[in-house]
N, C-alpha and C. Protein backbone atom coordinates (compact mmCIF):
# COMPACT_ATOMS: atom_id res chain seq x y z
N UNK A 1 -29.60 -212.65 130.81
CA UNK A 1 -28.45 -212.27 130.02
C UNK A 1 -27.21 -212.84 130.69
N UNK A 2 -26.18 -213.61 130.11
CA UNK A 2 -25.05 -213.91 130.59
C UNK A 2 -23.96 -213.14 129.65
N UNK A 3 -23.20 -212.55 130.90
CA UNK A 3 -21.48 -211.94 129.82
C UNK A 3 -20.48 -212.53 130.41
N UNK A 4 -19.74 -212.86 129.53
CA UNK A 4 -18.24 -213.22 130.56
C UNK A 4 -17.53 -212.48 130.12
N UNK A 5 -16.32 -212.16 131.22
CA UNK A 5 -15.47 -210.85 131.35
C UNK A 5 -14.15 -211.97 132.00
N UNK A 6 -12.82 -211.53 131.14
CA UNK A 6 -11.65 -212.07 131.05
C UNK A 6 -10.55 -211.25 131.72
N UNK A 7 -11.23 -210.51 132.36
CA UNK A 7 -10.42 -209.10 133.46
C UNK A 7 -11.32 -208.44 134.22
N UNK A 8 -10.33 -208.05 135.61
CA UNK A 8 -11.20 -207.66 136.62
C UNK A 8 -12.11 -205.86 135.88
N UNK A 9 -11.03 -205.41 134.89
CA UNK A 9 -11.74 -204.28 134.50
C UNK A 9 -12.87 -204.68 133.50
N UNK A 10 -12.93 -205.41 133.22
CA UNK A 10 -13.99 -205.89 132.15
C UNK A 10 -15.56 -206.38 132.97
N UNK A 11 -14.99 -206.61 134.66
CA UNK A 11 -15.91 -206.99 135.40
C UNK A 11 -16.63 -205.59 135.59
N UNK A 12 -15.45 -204.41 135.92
CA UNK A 12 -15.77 -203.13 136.69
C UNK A 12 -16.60 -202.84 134.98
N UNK A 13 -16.14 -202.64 134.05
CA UNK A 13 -16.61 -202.01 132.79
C UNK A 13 -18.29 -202.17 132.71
N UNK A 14 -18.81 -203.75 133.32
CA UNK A 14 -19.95 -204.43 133.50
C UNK A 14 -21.06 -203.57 134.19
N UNK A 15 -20.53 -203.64 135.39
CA UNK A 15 -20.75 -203.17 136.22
C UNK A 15 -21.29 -201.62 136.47
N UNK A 16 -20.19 -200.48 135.66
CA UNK A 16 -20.05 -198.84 135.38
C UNK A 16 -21.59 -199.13 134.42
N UNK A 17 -21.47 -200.04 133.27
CA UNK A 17 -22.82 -199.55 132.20
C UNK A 17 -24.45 -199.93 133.48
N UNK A 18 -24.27 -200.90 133.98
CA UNK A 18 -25.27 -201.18 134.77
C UNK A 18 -25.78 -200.20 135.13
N UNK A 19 -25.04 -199.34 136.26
CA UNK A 19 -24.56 -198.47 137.28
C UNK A 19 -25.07 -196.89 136.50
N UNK A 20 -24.83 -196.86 135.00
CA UNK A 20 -25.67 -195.76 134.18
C UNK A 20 -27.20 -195.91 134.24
N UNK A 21 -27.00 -196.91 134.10
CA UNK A 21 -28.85 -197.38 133.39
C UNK A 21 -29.78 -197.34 134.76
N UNK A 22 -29.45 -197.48 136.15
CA UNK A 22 -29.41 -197.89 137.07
C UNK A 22 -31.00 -196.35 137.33
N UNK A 23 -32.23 -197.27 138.08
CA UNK A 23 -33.03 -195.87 138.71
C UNK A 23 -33.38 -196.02 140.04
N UNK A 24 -33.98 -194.89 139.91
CA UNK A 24 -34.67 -194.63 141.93
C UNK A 24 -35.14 -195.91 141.96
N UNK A 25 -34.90 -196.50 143.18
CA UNK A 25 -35.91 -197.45 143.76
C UNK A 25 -35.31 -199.22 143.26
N UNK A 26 -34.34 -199.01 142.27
CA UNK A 26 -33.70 -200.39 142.00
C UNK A 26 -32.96 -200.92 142.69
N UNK A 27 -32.89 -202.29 143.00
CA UNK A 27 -31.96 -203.24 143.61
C UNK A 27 -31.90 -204.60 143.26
N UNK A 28 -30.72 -204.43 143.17
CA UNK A 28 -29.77 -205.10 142.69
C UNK A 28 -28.57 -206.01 143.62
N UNK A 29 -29.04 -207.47 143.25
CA UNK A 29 -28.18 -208.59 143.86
C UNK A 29 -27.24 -209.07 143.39
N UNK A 30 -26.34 -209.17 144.13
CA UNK A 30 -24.60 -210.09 143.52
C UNK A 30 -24.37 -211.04 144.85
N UNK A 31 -24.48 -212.26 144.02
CA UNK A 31 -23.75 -213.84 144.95
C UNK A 31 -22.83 -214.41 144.39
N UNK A 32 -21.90 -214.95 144.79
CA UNK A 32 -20.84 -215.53 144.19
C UNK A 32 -19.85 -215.88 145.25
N UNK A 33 -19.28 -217.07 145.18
CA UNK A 33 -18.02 -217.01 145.97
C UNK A 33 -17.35 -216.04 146.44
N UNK A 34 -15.93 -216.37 147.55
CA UNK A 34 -15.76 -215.58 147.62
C UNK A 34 -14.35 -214.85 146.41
N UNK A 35 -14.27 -213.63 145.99
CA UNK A 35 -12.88 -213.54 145.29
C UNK A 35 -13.78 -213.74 143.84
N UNK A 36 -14.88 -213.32 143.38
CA UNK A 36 -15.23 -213.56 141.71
C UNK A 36 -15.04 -212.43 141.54
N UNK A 37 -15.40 -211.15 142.12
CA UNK A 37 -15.61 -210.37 141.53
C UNK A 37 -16.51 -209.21 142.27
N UNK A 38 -17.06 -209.82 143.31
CA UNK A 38 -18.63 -208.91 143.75
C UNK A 38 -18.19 -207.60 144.12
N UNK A 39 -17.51 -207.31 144.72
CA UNK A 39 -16.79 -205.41 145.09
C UNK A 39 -16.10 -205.18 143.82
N UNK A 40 -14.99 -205.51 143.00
CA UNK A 40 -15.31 -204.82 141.97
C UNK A 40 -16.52 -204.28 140.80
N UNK A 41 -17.35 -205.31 141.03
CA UNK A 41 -18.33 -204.94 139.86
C UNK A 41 -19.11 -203.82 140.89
N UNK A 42 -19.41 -203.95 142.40
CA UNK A 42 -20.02 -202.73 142.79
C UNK A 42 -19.06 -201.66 142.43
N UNK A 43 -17.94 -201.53 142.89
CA UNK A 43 -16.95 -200.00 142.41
C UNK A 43 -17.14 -199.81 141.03
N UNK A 44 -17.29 -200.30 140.06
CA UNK A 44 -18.12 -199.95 138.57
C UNK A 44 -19.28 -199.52 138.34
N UNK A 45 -20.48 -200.22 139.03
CA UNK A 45 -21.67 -199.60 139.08
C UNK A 45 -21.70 -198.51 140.12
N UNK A 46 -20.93 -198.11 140.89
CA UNK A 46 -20.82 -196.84 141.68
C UNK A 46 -20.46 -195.84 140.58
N UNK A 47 -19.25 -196.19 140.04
CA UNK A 47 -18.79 -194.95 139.29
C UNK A 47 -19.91 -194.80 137.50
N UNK A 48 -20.67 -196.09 137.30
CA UNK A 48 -21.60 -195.75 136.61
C UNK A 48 -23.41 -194.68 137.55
N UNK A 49 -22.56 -194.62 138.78
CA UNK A 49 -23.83 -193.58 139.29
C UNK A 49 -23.09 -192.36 139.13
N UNK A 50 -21.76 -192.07 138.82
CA UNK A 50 -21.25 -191.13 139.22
C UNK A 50 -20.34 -190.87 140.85
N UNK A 51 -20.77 -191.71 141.15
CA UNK A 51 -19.74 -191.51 142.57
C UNK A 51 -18.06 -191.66 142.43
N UNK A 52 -17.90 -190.89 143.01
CA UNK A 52 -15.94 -190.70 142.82
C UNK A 52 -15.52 -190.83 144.24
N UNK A 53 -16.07 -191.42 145.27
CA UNK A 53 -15.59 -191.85 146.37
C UNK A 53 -15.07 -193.11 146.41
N UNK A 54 -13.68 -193.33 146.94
CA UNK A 54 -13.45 -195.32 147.26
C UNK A 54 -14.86 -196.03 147.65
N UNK A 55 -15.02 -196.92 146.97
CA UNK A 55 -15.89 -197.67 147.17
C UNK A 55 -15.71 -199.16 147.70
N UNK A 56 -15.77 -199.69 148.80
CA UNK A 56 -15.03 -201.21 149.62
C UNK A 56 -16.37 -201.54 149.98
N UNK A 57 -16.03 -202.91 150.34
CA UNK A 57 -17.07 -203.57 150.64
C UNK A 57 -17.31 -203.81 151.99
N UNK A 58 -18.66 -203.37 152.63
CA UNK A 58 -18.87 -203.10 154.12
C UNK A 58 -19.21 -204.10 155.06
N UNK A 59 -18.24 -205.01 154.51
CA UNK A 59 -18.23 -206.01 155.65
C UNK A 59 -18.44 -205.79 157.32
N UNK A 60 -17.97 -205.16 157.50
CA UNK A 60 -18.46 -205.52 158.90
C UNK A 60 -19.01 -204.18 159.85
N UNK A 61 -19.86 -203.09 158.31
CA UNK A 61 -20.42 -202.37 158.54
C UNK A 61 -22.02 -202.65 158.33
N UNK A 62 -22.12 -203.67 157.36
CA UNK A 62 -23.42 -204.14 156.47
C UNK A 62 -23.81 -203.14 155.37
N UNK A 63 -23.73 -202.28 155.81
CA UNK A 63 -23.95 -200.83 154.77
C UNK A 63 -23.34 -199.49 154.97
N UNK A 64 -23.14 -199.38 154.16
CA UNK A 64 -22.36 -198.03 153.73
C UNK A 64 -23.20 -197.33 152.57
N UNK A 65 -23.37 -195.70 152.56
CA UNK A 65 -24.23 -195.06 152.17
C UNK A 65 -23.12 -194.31 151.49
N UNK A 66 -23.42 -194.04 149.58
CA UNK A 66 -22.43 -193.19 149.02
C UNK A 66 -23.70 -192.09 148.20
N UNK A 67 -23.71 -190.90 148.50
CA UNK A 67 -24.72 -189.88 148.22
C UNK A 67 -23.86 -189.22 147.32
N UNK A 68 -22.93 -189.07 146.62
CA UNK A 68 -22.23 -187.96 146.19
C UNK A 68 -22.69 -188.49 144.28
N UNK A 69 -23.11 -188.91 143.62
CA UNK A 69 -23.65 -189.76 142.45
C UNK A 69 -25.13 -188.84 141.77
N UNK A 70 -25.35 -189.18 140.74
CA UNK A 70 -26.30 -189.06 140.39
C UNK A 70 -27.93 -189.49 140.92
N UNK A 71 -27.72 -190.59 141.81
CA UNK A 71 -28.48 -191.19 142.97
C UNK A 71 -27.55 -191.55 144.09
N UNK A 72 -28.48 -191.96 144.81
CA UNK A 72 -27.48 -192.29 146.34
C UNK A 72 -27.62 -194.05 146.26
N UNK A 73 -26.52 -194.57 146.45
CA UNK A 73 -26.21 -195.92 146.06
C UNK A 73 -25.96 -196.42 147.65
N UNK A 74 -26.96 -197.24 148.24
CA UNK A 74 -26.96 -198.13 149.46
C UNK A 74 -26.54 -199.55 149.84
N UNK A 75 -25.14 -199.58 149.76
CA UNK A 75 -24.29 -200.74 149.53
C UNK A 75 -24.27 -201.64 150.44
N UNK A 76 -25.12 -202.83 150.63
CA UNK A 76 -24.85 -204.04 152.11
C UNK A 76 -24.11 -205.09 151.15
N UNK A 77 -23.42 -205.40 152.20
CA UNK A 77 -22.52 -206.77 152.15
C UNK A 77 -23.29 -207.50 153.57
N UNK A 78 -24.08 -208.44 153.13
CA UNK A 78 -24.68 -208.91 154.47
C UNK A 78 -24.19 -210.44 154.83
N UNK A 79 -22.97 -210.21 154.57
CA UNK A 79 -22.40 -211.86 154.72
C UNK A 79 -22.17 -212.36 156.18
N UNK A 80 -22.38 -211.13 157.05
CA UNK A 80 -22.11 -211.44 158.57
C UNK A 80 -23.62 -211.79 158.84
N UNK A 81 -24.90 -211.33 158.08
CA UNK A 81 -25.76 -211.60 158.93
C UNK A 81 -26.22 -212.84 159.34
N UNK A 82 -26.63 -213.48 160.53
CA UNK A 82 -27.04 -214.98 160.44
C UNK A 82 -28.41 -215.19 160.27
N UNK A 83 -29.19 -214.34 160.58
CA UNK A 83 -30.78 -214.14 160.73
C UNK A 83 -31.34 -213.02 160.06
N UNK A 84 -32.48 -213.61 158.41
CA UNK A 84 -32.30 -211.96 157.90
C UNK A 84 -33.16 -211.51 158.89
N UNK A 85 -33.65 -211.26 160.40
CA UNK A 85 -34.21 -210.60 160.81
C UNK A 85 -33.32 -209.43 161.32
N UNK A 86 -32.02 -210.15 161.04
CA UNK A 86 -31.36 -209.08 161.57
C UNK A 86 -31.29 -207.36 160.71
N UNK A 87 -31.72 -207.63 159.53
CA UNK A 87 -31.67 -206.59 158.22
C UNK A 87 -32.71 -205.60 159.14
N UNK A 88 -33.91 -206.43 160.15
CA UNK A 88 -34.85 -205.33 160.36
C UNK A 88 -34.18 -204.14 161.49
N UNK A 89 -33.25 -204.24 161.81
CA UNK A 89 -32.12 -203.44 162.98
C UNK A 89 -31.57 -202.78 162.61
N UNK A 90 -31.14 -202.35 161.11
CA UNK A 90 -30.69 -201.71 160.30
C UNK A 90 -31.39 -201.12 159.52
N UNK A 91 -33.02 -201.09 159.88
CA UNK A 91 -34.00 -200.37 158.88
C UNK A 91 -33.89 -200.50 157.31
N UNK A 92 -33.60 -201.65 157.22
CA UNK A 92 -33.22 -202.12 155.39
C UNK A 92 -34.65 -201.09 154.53
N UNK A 93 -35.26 -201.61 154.61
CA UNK A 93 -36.66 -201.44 154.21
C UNK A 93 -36.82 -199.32 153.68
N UNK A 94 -36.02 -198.61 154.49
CA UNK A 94 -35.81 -197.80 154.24
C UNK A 94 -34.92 -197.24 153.23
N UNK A 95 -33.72 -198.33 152.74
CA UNK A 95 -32.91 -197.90 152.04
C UNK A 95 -33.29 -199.03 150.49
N UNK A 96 -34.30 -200.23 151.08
CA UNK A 96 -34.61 -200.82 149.76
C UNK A 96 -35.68 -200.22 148.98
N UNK A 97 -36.65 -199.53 149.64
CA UNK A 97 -37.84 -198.70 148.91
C UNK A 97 -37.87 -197.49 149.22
N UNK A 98 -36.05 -196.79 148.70
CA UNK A 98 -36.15 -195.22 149.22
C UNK A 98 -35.55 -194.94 147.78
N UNK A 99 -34.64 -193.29 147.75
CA UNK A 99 -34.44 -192.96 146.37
C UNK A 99 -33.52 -193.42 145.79
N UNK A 100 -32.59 -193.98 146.15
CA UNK A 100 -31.94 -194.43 145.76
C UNK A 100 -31.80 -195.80 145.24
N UNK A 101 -30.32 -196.49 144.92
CA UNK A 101 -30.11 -197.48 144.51
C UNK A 101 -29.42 -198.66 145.33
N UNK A 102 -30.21 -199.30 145.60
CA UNK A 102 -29.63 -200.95 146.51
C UNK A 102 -29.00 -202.03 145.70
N UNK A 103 -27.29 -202.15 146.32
CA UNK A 103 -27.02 -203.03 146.33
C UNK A 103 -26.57 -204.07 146.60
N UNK A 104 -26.87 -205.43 146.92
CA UNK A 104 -26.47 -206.22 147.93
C UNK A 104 -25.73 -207.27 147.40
N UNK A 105 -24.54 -207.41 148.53
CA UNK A 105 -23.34 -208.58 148.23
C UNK A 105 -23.35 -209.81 148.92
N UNK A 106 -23.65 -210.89 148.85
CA UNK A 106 -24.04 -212.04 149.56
C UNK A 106 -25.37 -212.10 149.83
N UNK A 107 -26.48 -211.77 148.77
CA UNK A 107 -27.91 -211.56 148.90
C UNK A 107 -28.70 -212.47 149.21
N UNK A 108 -28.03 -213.65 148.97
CA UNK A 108 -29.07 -215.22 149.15
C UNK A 108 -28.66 -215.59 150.23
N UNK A 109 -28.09 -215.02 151.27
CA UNK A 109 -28.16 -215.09 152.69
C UNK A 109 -29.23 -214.27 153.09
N UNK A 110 -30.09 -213.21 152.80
CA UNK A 110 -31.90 -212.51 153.07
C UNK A 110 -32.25 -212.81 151.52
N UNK A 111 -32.65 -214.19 151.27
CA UNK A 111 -33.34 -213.84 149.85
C UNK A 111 -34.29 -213.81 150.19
N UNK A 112 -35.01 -214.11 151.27
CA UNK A 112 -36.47 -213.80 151.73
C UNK A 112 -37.02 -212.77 151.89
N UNK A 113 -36.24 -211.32 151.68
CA UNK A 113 -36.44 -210.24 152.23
C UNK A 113 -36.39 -209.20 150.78
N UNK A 114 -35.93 -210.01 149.39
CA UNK A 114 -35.58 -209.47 148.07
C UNK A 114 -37.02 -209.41 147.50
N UNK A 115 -36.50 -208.19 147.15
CA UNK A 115 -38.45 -208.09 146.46
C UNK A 115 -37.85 -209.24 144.99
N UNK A 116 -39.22 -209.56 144.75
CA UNK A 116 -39.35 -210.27 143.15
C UNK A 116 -38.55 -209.83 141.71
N UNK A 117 -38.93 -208.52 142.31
CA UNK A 117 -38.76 -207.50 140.76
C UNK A 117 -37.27 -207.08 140.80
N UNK A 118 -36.20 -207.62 141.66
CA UNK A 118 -34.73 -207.22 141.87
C UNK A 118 -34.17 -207.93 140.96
N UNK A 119 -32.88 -206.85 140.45
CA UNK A 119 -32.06 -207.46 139.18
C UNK A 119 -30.99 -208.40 139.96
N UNK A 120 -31.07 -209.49 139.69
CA UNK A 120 -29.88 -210.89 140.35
C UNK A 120 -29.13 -210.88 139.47
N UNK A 121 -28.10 -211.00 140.01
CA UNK A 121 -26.80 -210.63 139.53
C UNK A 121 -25.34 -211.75 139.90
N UNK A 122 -25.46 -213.39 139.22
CA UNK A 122 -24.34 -214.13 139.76
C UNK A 122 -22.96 -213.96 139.17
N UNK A 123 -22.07 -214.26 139.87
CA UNK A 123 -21.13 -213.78 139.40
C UNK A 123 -20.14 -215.44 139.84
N UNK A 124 -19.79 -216.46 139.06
CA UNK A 124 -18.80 -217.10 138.73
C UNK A 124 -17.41 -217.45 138.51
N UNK A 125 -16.83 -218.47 139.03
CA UNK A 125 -15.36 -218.44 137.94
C UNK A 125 -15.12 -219.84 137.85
N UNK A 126 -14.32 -219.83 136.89
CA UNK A 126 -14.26 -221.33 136.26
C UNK A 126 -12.54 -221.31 135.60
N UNK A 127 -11.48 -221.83 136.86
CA UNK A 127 -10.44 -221.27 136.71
C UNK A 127 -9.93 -222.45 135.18
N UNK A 128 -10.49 -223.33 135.38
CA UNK A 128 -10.07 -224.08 133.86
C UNK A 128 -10.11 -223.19 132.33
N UNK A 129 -10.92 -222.14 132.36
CA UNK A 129 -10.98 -220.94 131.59
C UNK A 129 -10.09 -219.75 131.95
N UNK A 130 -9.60 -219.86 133.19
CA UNK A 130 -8.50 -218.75 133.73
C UNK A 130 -8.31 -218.11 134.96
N UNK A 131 -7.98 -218.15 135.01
CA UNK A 131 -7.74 -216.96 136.70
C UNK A 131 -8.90 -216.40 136.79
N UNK A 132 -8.90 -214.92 135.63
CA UNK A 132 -9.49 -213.82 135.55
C UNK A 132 -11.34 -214.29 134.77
N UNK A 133 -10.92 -215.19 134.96
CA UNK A 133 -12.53 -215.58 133.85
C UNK A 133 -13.74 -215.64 134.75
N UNK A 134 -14.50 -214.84 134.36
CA UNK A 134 -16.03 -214.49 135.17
C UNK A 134 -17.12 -214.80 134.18
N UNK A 135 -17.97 -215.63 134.82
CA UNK A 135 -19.31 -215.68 134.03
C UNK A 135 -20.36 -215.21 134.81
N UNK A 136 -21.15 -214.12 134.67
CA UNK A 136 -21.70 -213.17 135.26
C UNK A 136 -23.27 -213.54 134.38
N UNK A 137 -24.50 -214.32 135.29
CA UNK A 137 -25.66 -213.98 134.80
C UNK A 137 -26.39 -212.84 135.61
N UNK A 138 -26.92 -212.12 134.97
CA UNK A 138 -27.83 -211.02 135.01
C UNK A 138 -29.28 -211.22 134.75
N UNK A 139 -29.97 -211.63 135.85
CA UNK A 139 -31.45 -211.23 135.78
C UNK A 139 -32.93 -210.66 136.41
N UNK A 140 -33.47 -210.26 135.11
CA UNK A 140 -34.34 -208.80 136.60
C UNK A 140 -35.86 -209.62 136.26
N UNK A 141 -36.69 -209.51 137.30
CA UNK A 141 -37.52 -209.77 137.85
C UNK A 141 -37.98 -211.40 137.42
């Protein structure tokens, strides 16, 4: 599925319906430059879990854990990592096949480590169409 979205709320709007539909055990990838879009569309699919906490991107935490939602949403930004062995130091594996919902920002830096069946999620811009212009493909398994 491809949508394009002509505002950053149209990115978050994307993002919130995902973020409804969203179950135990899903994860979910976003790559894209930097500045398309990838932390807003997570702060949308957060608040489509229900979470009402600021939601930022955990750069130079790798993950940040938001439990307060309808599920618990396990947010890596793994753009620092250089080796996905490094994901195994952080017990990934626990938060990718636990109850909640995984989602990762700079994912094709461990795509080796993405199960098959994960919804990929690119996110684009093509400023000859505009500033704000995102072309966002969406696809699961």
């Amino acid at each position: 599925m491809v949508r394009e979205t002509l505002s950053s709320s149209e990115t978050f709007e994307l993002g919130r319906e995902l973020g409804m539909s969203a179950a135990p055990g899903g994860i979910y990838t976003l790559v894209g430059e930097l500045g398309t879009g990838k932390t807003v569309f997570a702060q949308g699919f957060a608040e489509g879990l229900g979470i009402n906490e600021p939601v930022n991107s955990p750069t130079f935490t790798i993950l940040q854990v938001y439990e307060g939602g309808r599920l618990p949403m396990y947010h890596f930004d793994v753009y620092r990592i250089e080796e996905p062995e490094e994901m195994e130091e952080i017990g990934y594996g626990d938060y990718f096949y636990g109850e909640g919902v995984t989602l990762i920002e700079w994912a094709d830096i461990i795509s080796e480590l993405i199960p098959k069946d994960a919804c990929r999620i690119s996110i684009t811009k093509d400023l000859e169409r505009g500033t704000d212009y995102r072309r966002i493909e969406i696809n699961v398994g």
